[in-house]
N, C-alpha and C. Protein backbone atom coordinates (compact mmCIF):
# COMPACT_ATOMS: atom_id res chain seq x y z
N UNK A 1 -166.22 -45.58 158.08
CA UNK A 1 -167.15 -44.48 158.20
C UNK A 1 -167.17 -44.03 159.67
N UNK A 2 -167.07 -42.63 159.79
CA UNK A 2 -166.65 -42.24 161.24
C UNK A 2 -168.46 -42.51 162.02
N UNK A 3 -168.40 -42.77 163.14
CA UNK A 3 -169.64 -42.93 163.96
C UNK A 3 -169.61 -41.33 164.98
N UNK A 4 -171.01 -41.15 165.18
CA UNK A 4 -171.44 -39.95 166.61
C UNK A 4 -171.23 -40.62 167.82
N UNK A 5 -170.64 -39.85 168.17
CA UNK A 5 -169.95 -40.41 169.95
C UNK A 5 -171.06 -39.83 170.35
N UNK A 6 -171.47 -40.89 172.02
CA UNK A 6 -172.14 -40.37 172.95
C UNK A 6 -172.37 -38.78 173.22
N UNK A 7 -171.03 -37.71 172.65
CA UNK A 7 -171.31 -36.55 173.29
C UNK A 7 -171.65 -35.87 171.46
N UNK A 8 -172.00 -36.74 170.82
CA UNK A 8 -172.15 -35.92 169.53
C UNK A 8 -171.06 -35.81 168.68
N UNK A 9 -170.08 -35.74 169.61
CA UNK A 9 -169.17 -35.60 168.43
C UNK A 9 -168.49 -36.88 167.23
N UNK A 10 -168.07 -35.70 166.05
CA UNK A 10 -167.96 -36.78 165.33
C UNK A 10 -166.33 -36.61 164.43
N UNK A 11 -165.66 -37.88 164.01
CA UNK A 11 -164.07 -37.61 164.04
C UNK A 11 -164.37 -37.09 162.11
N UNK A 12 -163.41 -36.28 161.88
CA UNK A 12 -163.44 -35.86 160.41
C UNK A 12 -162.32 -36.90 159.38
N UNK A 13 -162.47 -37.90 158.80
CA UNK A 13 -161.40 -38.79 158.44
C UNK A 13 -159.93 -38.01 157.75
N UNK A 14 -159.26 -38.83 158.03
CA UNK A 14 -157.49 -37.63 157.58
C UNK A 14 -157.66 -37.21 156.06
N UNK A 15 -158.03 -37.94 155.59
CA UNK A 15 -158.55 -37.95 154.13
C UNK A 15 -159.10 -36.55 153.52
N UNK A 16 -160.10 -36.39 154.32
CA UNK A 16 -161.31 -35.28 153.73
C UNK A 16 -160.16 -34.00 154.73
N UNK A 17 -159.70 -34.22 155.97
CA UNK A 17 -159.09 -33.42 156.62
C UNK A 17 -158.02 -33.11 155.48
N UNK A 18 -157.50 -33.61 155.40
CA UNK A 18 -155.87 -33.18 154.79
C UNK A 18 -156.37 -32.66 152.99
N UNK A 19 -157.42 -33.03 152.49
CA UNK A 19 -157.90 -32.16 151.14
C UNK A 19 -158.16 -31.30 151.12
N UNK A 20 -159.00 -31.02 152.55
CA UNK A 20 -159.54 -29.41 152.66
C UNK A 20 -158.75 -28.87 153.74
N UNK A 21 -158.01 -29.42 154.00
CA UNK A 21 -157.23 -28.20 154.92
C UNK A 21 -157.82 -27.89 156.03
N UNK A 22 -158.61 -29.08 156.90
CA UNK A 22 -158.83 -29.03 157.97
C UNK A 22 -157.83 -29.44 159.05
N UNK A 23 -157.74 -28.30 160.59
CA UNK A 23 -156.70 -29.07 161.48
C UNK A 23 -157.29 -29.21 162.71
N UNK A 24 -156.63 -29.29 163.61
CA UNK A 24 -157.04 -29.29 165.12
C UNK A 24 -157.61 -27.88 165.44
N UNK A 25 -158.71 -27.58 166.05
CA UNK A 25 -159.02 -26.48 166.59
C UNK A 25 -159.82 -25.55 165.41
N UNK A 26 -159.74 -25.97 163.90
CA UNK A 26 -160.46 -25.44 163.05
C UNK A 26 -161.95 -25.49 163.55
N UNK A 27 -162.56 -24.16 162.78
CA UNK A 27 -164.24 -24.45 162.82
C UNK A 27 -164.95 -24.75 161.70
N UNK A 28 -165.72 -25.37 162.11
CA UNK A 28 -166.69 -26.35 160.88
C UNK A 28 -168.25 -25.77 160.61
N UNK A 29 -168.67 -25.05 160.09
CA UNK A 29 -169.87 -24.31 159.39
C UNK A 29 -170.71 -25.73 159.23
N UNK A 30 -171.97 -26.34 160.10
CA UNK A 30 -172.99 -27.33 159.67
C UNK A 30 -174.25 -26.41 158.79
N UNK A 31 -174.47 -26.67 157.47
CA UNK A 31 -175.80 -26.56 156.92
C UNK A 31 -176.42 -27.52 156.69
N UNK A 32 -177.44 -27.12 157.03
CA UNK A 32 -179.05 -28.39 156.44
C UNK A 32 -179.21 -27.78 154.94
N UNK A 33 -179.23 -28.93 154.07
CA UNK A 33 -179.90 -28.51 152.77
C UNK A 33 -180.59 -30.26 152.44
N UNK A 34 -181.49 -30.16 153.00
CA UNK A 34 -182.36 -30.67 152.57
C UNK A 34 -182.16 -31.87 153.24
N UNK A 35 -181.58 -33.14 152.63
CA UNK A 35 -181.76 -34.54 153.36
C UNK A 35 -180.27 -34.78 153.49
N UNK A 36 -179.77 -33.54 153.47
CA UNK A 36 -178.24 -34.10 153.25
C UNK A 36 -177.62 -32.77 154.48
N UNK A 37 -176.71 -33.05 154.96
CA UNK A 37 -175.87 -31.93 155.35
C UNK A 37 -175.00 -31.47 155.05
N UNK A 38 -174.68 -29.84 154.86
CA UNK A 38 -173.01 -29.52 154.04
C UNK A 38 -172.03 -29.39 155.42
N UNK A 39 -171.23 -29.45 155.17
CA UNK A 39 -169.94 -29.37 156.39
C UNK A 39 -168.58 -28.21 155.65
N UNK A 40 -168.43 -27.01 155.34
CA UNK A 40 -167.78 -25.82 155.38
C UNK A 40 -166.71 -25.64 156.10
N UNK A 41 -165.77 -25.77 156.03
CA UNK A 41 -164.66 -25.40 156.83
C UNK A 41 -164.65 -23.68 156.91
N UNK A 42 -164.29 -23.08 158.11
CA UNK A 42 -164.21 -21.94 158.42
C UNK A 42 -163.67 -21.12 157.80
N UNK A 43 -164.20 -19.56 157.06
CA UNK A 43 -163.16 -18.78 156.32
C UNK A 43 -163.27 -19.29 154.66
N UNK A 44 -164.15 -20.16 154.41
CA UNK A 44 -164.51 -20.96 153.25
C UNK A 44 -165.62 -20.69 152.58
N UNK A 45 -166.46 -19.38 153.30
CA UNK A 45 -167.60 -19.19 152.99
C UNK A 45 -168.31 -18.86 151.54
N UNK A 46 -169.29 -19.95 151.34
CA UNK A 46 -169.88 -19.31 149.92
C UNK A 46 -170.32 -17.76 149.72
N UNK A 47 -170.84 -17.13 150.77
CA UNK A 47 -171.12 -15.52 150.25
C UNK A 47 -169.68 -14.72 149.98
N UNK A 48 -168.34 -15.20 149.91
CA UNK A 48 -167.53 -14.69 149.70
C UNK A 48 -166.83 -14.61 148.08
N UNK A 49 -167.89 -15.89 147.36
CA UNK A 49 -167.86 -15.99 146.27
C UNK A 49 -168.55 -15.12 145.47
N UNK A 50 -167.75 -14.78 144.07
CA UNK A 50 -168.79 -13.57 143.85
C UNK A 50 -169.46 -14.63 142.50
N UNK A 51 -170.27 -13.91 141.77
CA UNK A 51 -171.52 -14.60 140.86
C UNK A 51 -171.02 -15.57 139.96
N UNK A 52 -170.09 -15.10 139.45
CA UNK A 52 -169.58 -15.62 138.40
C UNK A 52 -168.78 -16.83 138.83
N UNK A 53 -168.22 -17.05 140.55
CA UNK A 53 -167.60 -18.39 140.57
C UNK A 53 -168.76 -18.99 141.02
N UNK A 54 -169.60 -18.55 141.41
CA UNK A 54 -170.86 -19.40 142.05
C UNK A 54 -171.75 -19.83 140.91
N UNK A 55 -171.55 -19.10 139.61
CA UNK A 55 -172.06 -20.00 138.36
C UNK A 55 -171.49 -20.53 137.45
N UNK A 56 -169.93 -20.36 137.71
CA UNK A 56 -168.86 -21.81 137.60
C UNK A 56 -169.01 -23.15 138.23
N UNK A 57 -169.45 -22.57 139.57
CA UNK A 57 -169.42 -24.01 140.05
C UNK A 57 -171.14 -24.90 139.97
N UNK A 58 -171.96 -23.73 139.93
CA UNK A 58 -172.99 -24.37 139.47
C UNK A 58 -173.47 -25.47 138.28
N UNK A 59 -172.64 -24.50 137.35
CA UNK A 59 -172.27 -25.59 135.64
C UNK A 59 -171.56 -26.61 135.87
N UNK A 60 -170.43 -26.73 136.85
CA UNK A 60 -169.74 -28.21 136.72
C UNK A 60 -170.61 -29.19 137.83
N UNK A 61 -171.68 -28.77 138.73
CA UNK A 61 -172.20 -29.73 139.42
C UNK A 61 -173.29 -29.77 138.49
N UNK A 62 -173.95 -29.11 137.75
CA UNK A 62 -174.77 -29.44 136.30
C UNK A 62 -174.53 -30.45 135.72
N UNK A 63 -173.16 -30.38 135.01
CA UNK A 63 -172.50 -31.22 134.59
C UNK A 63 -172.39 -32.97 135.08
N UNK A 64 -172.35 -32.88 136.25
CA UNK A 64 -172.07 -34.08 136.88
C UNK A 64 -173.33 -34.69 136.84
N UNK A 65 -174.27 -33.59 137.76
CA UNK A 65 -175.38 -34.48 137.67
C UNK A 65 -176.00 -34.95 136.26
N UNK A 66 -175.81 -34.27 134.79
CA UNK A 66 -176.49 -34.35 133.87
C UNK A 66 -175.53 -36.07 133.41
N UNK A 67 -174.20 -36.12 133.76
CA UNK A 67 -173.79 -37.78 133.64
C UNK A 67 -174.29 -38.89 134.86
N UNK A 68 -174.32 -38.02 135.86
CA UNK A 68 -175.02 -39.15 136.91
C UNK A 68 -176.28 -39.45 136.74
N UNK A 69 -177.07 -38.47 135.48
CA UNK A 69 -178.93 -39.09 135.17
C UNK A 69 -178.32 -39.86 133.86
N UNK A 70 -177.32 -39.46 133.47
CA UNK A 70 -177.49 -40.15 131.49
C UNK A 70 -177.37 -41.79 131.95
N UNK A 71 -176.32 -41.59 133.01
CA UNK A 71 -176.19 -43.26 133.19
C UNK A 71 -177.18 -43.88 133.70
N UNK A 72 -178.11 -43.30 134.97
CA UNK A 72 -179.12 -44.00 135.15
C UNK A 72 -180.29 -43.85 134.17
N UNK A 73 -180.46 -43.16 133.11
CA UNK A 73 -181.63 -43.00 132.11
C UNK A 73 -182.51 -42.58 132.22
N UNK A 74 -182.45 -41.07 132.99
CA UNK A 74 -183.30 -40.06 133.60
C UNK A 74 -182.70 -38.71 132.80
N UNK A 75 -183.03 -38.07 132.40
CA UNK A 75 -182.20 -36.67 131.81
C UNK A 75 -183.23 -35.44 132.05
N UNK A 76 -183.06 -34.25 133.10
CA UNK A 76 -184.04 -33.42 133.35
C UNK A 76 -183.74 -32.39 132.29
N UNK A 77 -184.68 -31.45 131.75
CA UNK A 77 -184.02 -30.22 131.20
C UNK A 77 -184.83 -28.99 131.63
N UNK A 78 -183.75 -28.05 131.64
CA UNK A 78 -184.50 -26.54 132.47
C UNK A 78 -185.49 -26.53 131.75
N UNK A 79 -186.23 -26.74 130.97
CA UNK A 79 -187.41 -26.29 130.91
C UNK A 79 -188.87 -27.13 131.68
N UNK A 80 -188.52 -28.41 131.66
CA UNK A 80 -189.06 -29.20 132.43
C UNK A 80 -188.91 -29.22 134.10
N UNK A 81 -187.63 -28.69 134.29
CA UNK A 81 -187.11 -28.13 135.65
C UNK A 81 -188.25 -26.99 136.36
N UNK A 82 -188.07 -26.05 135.23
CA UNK A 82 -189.07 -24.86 135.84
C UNK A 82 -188.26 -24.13 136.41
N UNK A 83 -187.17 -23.65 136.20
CA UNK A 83 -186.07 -23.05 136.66
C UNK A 83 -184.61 -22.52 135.98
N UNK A 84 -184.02 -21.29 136.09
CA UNK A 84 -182.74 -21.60 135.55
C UNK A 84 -182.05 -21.08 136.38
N UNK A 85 -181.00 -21.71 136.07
CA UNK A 85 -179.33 -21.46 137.01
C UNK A 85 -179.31 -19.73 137.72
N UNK A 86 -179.80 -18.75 136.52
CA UNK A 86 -179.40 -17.24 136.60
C UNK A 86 -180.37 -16.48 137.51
N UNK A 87 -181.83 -17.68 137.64
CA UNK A 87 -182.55 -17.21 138.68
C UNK A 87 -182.28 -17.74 140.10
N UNK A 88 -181.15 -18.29 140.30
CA UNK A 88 -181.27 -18.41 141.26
C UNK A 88 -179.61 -17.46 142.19
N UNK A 89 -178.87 -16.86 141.24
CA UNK A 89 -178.37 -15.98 141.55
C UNK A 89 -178.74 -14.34 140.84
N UNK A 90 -179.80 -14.33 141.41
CA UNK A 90 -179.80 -12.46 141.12
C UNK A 90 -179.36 -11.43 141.22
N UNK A 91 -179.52 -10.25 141.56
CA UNK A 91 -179.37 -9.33 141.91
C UNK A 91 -178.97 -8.92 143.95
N UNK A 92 -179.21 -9.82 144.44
CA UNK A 92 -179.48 -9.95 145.48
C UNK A 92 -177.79 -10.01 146.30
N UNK A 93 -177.14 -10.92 145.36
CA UNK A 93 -175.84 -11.21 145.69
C UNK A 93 -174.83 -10.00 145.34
N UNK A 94 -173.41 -9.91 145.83
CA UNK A 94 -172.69 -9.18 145.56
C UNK A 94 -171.99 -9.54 144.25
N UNK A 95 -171.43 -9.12 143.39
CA UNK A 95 -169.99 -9.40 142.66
C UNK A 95 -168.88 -9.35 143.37
């Protein structure tokens, strides 16, 4: 697991580098979402996605998480959620 050097910086393992097509001198997009951080490689941007892949990819991380609760024996459902997938891409976004 890579460690924060004294000046902050931190090494990207060859691994995650060489899947996503990170190199030397690339830029790295940091978001806060919540307790976690996303890390974006440059030119990779989600607003470049239009609705319909952004609620492709919403359904297969649905997906995952709905096997990562079955196994632990938790199962949420949108209605208990208080939410659905289509409200959270509106009108707002481009196609």
């Amino acid at each position: 697991m890579p460690k924060v050097t004294s000046k902050l910086q931190l090494t990207v393992p060859k691994a995650i580098a060489d899947l996503y097509g990170i190199r030397p001198g690339d830029e790295l997009q940091w978001i806060a979402a919540g307790e976690a951080i996303r890390v974006i490689p440059a030119g990779k941007n989600e607003q470049e996605r239009t609705v319909k892949e952004r609620l492709e990819l919403f359904d297969q991380a649905t997906q995952r998480q709905k096997r990562r609760q079955s196994k632990a024996g938790k199962v949420v459902s949108p209605a208990v959620r208080g939410w659905k997938r289509e409200e959270l891409y509106g009108s707002s976004f481009p196609d």
